[in-house]
C-alpha atoms as a PDB file:
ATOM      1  CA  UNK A   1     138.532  44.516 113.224  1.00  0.00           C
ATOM      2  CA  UNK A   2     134.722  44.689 112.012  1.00  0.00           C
ATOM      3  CA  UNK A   3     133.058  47.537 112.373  1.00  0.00           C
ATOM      4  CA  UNK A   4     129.753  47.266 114.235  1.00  0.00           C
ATOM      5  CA  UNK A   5     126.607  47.485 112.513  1.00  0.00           C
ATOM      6  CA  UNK A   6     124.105  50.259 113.166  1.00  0.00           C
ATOM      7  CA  UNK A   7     121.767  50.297 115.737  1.00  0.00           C
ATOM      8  CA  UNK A   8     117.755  50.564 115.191  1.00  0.00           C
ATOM      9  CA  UNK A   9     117.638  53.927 116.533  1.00  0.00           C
ATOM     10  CA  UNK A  10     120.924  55.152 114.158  1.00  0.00           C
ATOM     11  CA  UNK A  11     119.111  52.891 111.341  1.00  0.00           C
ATOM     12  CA  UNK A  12     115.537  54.798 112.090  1.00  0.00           C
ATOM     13  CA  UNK A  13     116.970  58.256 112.253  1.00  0.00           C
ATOM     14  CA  UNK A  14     118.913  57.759 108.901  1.00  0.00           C
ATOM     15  CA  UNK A  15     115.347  56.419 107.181  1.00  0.00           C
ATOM     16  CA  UNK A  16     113.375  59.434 109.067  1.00  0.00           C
ATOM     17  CA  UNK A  17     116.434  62.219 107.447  1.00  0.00           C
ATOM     18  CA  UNK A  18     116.242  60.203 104.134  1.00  0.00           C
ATOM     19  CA  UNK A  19     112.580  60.634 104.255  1.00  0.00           C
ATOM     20  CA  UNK A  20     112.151  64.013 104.831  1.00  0.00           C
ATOM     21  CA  UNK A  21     114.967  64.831 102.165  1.00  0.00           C
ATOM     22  CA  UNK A  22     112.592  62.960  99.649  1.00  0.00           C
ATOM     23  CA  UNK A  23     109.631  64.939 100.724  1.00  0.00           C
ATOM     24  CA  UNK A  24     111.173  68.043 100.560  1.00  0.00           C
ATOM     25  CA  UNK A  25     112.810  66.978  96.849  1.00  0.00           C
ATOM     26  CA  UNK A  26     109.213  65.661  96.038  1.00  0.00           C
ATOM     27  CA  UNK A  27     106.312  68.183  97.509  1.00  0.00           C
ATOM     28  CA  UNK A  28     108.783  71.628  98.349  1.00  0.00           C
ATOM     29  CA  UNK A  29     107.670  71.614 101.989  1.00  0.00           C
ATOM     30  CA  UNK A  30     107.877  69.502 104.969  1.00  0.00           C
ATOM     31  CA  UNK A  31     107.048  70.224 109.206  1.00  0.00           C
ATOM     32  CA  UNK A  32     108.830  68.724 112.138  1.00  0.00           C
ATOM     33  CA  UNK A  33     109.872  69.222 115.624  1.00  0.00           C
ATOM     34  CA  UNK A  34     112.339  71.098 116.850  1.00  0.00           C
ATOM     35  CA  UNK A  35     114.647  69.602 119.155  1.00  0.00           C
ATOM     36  CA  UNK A  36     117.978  71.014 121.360  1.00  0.00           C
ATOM     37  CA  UNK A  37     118.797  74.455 121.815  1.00  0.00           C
ATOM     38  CA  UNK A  38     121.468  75.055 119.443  1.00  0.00           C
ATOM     39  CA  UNK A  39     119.047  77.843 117.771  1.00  0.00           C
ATOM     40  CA  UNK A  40     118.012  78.880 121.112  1.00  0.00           C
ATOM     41  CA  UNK A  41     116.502  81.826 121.344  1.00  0.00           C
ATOM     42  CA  UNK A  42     114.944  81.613 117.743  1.00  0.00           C
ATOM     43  CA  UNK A  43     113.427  78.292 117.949  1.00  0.00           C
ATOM     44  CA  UNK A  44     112.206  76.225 121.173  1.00  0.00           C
ATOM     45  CA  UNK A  45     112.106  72.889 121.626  1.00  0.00           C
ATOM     46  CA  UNK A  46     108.240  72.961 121.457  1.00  0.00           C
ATOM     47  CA  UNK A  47     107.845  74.790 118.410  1.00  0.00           C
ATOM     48  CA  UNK A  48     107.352  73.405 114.965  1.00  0.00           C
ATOM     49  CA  UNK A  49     109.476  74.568 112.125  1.00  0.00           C
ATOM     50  CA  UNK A  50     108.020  74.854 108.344  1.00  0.00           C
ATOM     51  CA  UNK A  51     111.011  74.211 105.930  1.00  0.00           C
ATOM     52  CA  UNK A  52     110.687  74.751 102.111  1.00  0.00           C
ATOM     53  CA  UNK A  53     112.862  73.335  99.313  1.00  0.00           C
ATOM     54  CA  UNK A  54     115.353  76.074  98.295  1.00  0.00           C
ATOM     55  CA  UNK A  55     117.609  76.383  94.847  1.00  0.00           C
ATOM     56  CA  UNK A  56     121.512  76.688  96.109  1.00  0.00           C
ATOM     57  CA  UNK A  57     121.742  79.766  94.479  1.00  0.00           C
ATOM     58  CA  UNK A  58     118.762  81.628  96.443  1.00  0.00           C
ATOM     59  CA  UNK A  59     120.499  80.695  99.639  1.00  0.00           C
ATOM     60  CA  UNK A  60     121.797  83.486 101.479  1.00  0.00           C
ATOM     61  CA  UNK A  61     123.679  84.933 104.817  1.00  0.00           C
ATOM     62  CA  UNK A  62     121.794  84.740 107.197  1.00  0.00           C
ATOM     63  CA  UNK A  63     119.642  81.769 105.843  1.00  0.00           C
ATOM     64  CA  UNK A  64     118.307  78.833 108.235  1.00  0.00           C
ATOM     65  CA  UNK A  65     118.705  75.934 106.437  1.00  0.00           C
ATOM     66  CA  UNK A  66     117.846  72.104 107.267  1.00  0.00           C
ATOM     67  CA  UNK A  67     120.903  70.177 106.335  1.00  0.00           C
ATOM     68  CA  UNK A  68     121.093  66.574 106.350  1.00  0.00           C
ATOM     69  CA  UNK A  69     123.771  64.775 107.754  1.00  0.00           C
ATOM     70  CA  UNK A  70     125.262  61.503 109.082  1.00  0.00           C
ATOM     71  CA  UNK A  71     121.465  60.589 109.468  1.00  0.00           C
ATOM     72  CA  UNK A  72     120.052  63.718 111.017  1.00  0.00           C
ATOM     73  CA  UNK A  73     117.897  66.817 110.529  1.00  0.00           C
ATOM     74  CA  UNK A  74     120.099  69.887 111.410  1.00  0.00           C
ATOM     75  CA  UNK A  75     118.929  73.500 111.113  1.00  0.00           C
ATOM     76  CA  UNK A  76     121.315  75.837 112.012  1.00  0.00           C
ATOM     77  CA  UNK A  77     121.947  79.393 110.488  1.00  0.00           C
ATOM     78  CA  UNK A  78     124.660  80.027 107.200  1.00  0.00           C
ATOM     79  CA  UNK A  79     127.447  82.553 108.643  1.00  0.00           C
ATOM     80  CA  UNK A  80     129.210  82.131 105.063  1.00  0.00           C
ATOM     81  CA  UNK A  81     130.175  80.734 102.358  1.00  0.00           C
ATOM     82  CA  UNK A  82     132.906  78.858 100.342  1.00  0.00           C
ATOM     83  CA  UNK A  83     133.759  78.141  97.078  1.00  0.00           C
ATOM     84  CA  UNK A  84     132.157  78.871  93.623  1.00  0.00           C
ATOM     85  CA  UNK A  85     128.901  79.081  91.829  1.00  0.00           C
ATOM     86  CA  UNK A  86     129.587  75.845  90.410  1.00  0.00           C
ATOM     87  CA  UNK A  87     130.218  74.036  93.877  1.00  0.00           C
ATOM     88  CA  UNK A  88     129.256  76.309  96.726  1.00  0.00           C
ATOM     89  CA  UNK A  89     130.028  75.540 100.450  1.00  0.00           C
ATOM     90  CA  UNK A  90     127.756  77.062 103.183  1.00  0.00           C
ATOM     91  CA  UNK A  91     129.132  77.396 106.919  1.00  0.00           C
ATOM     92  CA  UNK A  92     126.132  77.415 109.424  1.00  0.00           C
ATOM     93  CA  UNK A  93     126.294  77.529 113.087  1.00  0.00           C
ATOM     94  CA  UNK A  94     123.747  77.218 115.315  1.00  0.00           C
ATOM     95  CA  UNK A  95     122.941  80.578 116.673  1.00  0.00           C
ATOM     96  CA  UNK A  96     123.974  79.522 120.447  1.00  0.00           C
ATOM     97  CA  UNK A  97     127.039  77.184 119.725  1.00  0.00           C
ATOM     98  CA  UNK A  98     130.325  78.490 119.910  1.00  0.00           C
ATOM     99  CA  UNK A  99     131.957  76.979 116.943  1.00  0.00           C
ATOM    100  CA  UNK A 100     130.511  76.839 112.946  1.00  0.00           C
ATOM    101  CA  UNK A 101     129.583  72.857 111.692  1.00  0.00           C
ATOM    102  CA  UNK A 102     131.735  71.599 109.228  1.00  0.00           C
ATOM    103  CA  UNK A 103     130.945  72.529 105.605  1.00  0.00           C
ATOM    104  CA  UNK A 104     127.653  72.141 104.513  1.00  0.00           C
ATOM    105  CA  UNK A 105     127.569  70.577 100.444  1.00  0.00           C
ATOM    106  CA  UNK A 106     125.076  70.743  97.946  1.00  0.00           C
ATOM    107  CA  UNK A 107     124.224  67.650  98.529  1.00  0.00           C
ATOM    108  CA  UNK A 108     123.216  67.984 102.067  1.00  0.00           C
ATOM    109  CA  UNK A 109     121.373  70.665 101.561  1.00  0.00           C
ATOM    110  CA  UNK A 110     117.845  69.874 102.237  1.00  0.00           C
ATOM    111  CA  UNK A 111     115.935  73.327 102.173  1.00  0.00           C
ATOM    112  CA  UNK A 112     115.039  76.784 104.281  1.00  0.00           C
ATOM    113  CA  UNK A 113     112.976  77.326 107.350  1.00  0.00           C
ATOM    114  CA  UNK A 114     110.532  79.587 106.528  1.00  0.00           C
ATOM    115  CA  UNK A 115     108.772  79.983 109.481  1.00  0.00           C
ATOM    116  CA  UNK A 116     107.982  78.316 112.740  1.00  0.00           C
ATOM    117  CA  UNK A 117     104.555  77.371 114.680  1.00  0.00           C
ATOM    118  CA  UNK A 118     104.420  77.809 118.138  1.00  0.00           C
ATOM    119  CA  UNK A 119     101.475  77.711 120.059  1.00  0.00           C
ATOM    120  CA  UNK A 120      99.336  77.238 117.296  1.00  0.00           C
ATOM    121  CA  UNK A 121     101.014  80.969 115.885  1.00  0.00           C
ATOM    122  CA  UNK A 122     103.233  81.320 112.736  1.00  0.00           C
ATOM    123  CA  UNK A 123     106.484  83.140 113.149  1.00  0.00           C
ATOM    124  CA  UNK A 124     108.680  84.138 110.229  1.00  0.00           C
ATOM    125  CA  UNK A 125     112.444  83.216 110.133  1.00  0.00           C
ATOM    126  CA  UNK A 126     114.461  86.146 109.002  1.00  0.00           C
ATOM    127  CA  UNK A 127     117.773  86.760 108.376  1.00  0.00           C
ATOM    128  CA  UNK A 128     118.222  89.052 110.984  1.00  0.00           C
ATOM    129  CA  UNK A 129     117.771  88.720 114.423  1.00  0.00           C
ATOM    130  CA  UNK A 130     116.656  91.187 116.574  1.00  0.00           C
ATOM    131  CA  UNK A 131     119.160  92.714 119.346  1.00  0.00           C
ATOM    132  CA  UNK A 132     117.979  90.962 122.357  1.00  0.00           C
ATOM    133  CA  UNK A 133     118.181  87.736 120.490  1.00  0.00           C
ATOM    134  CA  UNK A 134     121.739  88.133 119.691  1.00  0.00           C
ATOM    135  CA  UNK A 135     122.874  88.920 123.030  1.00  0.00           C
ATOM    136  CA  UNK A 136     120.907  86.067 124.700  1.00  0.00           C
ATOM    137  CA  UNK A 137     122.699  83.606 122.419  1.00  0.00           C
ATOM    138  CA  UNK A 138     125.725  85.175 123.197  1.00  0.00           C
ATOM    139  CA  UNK A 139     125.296  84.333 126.397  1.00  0.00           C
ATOM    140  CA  UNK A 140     123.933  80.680 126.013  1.00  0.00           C
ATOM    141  CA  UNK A 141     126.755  80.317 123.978  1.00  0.00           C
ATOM    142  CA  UNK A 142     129.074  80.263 126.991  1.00  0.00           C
ATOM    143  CA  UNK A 143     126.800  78.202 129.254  1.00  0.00           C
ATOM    144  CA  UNK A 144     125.024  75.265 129.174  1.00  0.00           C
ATOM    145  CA  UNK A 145     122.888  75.777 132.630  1.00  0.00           C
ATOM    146  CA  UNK A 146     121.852  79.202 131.268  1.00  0.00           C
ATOM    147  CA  UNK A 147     120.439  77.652 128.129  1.00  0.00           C
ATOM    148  CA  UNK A 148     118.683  74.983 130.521  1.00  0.00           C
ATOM    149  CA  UNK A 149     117.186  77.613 132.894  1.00  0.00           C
ATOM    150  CA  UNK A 150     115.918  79.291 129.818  1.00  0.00           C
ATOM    151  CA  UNK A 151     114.110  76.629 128.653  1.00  0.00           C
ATOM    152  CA  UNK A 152     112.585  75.638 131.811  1.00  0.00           C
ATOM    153  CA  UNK A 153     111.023  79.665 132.368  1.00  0.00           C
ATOM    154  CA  UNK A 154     109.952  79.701 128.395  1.00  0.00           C
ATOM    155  CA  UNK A 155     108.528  76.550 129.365  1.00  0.00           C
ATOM    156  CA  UNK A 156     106.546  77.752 133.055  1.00  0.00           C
ATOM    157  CA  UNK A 157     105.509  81.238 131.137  1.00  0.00           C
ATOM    158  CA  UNK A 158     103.969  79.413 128.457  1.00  0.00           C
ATOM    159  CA  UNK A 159     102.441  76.561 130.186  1.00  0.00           C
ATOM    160  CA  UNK A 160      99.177  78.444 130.648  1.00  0.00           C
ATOM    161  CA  UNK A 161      98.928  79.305 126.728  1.00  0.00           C
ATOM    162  CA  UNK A 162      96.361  78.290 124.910  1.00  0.00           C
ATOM    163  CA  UNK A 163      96.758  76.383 121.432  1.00  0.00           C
ATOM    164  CA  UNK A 164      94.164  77.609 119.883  1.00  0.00           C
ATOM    165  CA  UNK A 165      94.298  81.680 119.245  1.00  0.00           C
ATOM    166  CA  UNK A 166      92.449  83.803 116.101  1.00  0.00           C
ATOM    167  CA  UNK A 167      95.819  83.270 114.640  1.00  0.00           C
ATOM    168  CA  UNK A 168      96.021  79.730 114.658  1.00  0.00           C
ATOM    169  CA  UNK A 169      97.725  77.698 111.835  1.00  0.00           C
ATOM    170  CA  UNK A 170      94.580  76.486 109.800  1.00  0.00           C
ATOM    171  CA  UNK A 171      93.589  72.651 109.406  1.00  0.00           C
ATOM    172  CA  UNK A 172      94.745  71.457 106.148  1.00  0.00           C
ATOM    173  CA  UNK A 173      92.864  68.774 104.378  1.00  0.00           C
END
């Protein structure tokens, strides 16, 4: 039996992750939206995350990394990792999923999330997370509607925000 070809969206997302691999390889730095909640409550669908190319070996526990994969952007954090210098393995999980991703490889490595913008405001991404982060992934981690509800109060409590603030991300020519 034939297997089907891809679809234009498949086909565009798998040129957009190629892409942004390329610029990462190419200039060490590349912005784009976030989108899910599988990092909820560190980053929001709004925000904007800031990834920078990283060496394998200066990637750590605790690390967010952008991974590329079956034609998609994934950021999740690294709980661990496998193997040897020489051919290293990183586990990352999303902060409120339940279960790690498969093994990340070398190759799919794209880079580290440095920081994110939101509302015009940049936010370092550490390693550690504070304590009422933790629990509040715990619990999205076991429910889907509380993630959802989440999102929709971040979303009414920063409606009124303004973009611009005296710590605004600067234009960049």
């Amino acid at each position: 039996m034939r297997q089907a070809d891809n679809t234009p969206a498949e086909t565009a997302a798998t040129v957009k992750c190629d892409l942004a691999g390329e610029v990462l390889r190419s200039f060490g730095s590349l912005r784009f939206p976030a989108a899910g909640r599988s990092m909820l409550p560190v980053f929001w669908p709004e925000d904007t995350l800031a990834v920078e190319s990283v060496a394998p070996s200066h990637v750590h526990i605790g690390d967010v990394v952008v991974v590329g994969r079956r034609g998609s952007l994934c950021a999740h954090r690294v709980i661990g990792v496998e193997g040897d210098a020489g051919n290293p393995r990183w586990i990352t999980q999303g902060d409120a999923l339940p279960e790690p991703d498969l093994p990340v490889f070398e190759n799919e490595l794209l880079g580290r999330v440095a920081y994110v913008i939101r509302a015009g405001k940049l936010i370092p991404v550490t390693a550690e997370s504070s304590v009422v982060k933790r629990v509040t992934a715990k619990i999205l981690r076991r429910s889907v509607p509380a993630a959802r509800a989440l999102i929709f109060m971040h979303r009414l409590i920063h409606a009124g925000e303004k973009l611009v603030s005296k710590d605004t991300v600067p234009c960049q020519s």
